[in-house]
Protein backbone atom coordinates (compact mmCIF):
# COMPACT_ATOMS: atom_id res chain seq x y z
CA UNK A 1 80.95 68.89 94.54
CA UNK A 2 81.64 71.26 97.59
CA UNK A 3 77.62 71.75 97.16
CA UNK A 4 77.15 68.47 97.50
CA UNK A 5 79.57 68.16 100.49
CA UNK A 6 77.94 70.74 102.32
CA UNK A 7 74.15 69.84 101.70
CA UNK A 8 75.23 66.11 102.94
CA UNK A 9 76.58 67.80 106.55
CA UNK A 10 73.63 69.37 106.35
CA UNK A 11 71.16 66.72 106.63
CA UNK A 12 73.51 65.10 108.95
CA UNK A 13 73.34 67.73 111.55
CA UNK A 14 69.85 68.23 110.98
CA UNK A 15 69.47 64.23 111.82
CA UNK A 16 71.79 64.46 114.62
CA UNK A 17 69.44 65.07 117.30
CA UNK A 18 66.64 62.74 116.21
CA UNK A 19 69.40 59.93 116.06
CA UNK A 20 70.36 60.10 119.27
CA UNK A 21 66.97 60.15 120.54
CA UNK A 22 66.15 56.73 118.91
CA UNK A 23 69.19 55.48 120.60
CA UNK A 24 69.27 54.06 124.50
CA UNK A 25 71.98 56.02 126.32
CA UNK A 26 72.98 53.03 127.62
CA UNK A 27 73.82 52.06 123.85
CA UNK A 28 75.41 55.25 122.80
CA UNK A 29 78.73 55.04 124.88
CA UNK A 30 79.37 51.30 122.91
CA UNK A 31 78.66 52.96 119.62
CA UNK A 32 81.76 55.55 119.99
CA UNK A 33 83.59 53.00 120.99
CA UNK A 34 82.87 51.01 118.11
CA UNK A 35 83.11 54.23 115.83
CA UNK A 36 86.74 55.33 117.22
CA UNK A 37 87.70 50.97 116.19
CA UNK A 38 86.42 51.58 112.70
CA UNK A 39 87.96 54.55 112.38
CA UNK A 40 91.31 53.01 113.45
CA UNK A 41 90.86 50.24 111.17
CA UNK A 42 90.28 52.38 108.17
CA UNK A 43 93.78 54.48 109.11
CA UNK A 44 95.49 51.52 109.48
CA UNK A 45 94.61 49.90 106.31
CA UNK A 46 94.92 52.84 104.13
CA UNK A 47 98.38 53.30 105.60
CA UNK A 48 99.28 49.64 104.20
CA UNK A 49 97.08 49.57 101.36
CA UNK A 50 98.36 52.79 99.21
CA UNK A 51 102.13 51.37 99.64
CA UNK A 52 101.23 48.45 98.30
CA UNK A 53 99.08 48.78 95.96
CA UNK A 54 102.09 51.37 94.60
CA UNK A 55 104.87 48.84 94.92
CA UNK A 56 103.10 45.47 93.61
CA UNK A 57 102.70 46.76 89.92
CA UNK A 58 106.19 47.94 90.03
CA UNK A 59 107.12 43.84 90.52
CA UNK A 60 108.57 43.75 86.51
CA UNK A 61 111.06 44.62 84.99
CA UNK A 62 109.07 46.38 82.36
CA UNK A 63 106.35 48.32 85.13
CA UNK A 64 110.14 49.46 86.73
CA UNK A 65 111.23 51.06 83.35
CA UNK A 66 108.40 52.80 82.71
CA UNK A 67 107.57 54.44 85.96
CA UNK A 68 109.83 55.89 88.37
CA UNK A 69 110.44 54.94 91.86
CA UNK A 70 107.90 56.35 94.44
CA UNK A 71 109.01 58.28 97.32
CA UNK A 72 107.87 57.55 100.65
CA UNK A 73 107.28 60.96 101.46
CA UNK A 74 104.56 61.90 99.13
CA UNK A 75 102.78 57.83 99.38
CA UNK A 76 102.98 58.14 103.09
CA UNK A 77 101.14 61.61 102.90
CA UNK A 78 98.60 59.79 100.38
CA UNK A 79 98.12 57.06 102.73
CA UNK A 80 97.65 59.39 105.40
CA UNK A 81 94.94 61.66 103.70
CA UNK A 82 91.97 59.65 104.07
CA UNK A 83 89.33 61.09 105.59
CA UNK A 84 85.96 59.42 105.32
CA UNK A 85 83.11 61.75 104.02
CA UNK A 86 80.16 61.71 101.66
CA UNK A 87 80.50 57.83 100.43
CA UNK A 88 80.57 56.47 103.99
CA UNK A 89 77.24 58.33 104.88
CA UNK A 90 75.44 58.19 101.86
CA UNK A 91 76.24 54.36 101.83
CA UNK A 92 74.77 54.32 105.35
CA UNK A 93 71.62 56.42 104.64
CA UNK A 94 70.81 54.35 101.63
CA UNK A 95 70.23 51.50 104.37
CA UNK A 96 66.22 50.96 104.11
CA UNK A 97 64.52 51.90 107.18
CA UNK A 98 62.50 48.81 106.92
CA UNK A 99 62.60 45.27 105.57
CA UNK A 100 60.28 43.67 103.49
CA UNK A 101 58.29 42.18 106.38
CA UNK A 102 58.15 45.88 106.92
CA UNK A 103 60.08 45.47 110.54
CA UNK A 104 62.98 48.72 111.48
CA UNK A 105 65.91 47.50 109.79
CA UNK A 106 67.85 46.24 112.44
CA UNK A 107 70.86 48.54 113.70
CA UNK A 108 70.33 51.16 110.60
CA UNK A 109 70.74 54.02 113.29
CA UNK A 110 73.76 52.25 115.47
CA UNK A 111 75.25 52.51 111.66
CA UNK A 112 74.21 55.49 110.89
CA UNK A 113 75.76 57.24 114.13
CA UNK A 114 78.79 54.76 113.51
CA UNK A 115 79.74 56.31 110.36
CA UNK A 116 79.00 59.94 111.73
CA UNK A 117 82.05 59.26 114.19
CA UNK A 118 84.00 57.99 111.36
CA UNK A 119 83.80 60.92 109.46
CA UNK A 120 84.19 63.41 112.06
CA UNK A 121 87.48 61.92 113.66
CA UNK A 122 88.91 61.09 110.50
CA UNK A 123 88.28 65.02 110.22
CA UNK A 124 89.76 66.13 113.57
CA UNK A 125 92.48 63.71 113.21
CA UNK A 126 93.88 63.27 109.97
CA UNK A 127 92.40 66.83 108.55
CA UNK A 128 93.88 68.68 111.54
CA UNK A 129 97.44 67.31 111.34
CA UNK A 130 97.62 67.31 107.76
CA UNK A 131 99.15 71.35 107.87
CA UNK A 132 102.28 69.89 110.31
CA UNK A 133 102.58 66.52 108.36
CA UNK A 134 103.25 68.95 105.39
CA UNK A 135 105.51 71.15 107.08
CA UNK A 136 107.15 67.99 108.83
CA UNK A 137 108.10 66.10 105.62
CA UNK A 138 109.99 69.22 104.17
CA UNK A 139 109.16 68.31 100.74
CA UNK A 140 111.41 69.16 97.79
CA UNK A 141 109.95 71.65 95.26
CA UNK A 142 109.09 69.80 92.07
CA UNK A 143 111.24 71.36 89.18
CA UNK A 144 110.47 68.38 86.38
CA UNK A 145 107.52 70.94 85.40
CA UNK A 146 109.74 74.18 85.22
CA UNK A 147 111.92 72.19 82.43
CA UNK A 148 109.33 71.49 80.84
CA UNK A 149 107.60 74.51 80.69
CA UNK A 150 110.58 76.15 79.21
CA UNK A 151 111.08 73.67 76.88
CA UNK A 152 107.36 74.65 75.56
CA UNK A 153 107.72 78.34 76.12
CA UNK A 154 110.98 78.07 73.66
CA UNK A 155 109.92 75.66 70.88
CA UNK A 156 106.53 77.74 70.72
CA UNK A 157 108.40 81.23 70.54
CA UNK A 158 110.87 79.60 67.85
CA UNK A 159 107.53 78.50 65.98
CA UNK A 160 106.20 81.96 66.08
CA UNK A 161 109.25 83.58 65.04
CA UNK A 162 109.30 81.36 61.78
CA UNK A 163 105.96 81.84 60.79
CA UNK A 164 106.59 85.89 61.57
CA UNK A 165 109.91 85.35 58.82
CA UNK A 166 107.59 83.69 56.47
CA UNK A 167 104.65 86.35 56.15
CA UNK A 168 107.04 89.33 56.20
CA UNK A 169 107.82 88.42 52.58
CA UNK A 170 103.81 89.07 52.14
CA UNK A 171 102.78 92.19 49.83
CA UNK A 172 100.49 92.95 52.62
CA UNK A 173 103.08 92.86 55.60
CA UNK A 174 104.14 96.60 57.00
CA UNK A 175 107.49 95.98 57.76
CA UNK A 176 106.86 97.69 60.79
CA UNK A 177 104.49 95.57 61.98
CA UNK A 178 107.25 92.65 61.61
CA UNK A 179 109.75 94.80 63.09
CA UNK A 180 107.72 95.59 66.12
CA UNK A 181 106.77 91.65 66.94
CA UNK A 182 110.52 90.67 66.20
CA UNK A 183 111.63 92.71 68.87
CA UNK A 184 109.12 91.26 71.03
CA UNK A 185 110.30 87.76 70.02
CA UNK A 186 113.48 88.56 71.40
CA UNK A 187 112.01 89.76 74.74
CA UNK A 188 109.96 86.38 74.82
CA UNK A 189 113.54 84.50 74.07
CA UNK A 190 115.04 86.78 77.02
CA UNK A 191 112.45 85.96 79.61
CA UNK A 192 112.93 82.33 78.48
CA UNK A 193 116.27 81.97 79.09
CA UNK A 194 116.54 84.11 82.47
CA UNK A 195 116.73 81.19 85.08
CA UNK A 196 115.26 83.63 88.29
CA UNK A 197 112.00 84.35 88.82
CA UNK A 198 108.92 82.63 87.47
CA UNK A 199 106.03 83.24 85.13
CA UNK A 200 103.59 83.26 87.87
CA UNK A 201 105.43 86.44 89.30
CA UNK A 202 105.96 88.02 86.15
CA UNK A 203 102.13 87.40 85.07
CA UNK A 204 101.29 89.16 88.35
CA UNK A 205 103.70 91.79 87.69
CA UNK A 206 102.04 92.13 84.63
CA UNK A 207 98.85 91.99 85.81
CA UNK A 208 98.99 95.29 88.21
CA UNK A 209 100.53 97.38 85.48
CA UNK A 210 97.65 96.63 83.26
CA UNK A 211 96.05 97.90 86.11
CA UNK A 212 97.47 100.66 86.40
CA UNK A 213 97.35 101.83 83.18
CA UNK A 214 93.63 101.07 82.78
CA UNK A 215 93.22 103.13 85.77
CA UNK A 216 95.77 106.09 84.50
CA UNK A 217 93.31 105.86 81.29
CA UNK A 218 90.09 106.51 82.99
CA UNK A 219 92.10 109.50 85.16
CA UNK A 220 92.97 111.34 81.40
CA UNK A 221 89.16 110.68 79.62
CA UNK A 222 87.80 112.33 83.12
CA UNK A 223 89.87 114.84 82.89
CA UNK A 224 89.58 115.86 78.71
CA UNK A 225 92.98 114.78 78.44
CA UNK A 226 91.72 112.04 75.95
CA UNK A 227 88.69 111.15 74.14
CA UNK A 228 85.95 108.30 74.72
CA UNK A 229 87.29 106.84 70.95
CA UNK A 230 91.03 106.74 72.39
CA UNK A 231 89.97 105.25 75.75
CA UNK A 232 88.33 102.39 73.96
CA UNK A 233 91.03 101.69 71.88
CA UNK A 234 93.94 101.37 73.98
CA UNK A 235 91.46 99.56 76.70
CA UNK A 236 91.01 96.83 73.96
CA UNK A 237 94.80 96.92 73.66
CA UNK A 238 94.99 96.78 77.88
CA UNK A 239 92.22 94.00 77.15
CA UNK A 240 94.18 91.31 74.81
CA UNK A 241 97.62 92.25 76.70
CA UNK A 242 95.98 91.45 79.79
CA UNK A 243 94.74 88.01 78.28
CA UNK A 244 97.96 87.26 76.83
CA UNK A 245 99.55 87.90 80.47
CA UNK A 246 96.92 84.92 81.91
CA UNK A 247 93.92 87.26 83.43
CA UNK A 248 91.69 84.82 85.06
CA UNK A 249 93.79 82.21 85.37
CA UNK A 250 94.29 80.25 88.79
CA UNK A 251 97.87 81.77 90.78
């Protein structure tokens, strides 16, 4: 999609200058004008259209129940975030440049150049103060999601832990084996139930002591402290740990 973005602002800039010159300069001053008006428009009626298409469904009882009551802070943000991009140009580059009597289309550039001020005050406008809106609203961190997550991260861990009881009646369980995960079931139960901090710190805790360790590894093979067969083995170890931490996932 960003590909896309970028290979559409592209062509536009590469069009810019052969626009203009098909354009009379006594037209091009009435075009922004008309440009900055559409652009105004479209503000305007996103600003009253998100709010109400939000309220209207919200008109039963039933619609009321079921979803909660929107805040104005994030809908007016919503309403404010709409710049105008790849849709309005492509829709005005798929104009034909001529009709069937195989005449110019009439106005396809004016329309053209119309929707390139569109998009680029929608972008200076609405993209620039979107930072300070932000930071202007003071919005509330969203903790529905942390309950949530804990409630998961518990019933999962209890899960675990019961299956863990049930195989270490198994003739092929070492009991040390089930010893060893038990007590990391009880860590996992610990770091549930501490209400500081957050995963995302703890993964990235996590995260640069694998690190570390990995590198602390390397250090001890180059110096013959350890062998290339131990190396590989506890860097499969670093491997899944660092998996089970969330490697590669987004912060």
């Amino acid at each position: 999609m960003f590909l896309l973005n970028a290979l559409i602002f592209l062509l536009l800039g590469a069009q810019f200058s052969t626009l203009l010159a098909l354009v009379p300069d006594s037209s091009l001053g009435s075009i922004l004008r008309r440009g900055a008006i559409i652009t105004a428009v479209a503000i305007v009626v996103r600003l009253i259209w998100v709010p109400l298409v939000t309220v209207l469904p919200r008109l039963t009882a039933e619609s009321r129940r079921r979803a909660p009551k929107p805040r104005w802070r994030p809908l007016f943000l919503v309403s404010w975030t709409s710049m105008r991009g790849v849709v309005s140009l492509a829709t005005a580059l798929a104009l034909p440049r001529f009709t069937d009597q195989g005449y110019p289309f009439p106005y396809r550039t004016e329309i053209i150049l119309m929707s390139m001020c569109v998009i680029v005050l929608t972008l200076l406008i609405q993209g620039s103060s979107l930072a300070p809106l932000i930071r202007l609203l003071h919005f509330e961190p969203e903790q529905a999601h942390h309950a949530e997550e804990r409630l998961a991260r518990r019933e999962t861990t209890r899960r675990g832990a019961e299956m863990l009881e049930d195989l270490s009646r198994e003739d092929w369980v070492d009991q040390r084996d089930v010893e060893a995960l038990r007590t990391e079931v009880r860590e996992r139960v610990r770091a549930n139930e501490q209400l500081g901090g957050s995963y995302v710190g703890r993964r990235r805790l996590r995260l640069a002591m694998i690190d570390a360790e990995r590198r602390m590894l390397v250090r001890l093979r180059n110096e013959d402290a350890i062998s290339d067969e131990v190396l590989r083995a506890l860097e499969q170890e670093l491997d899944l740990e660092a998996v089970r931490a969330g490697a590669g996932e987004a912060s």
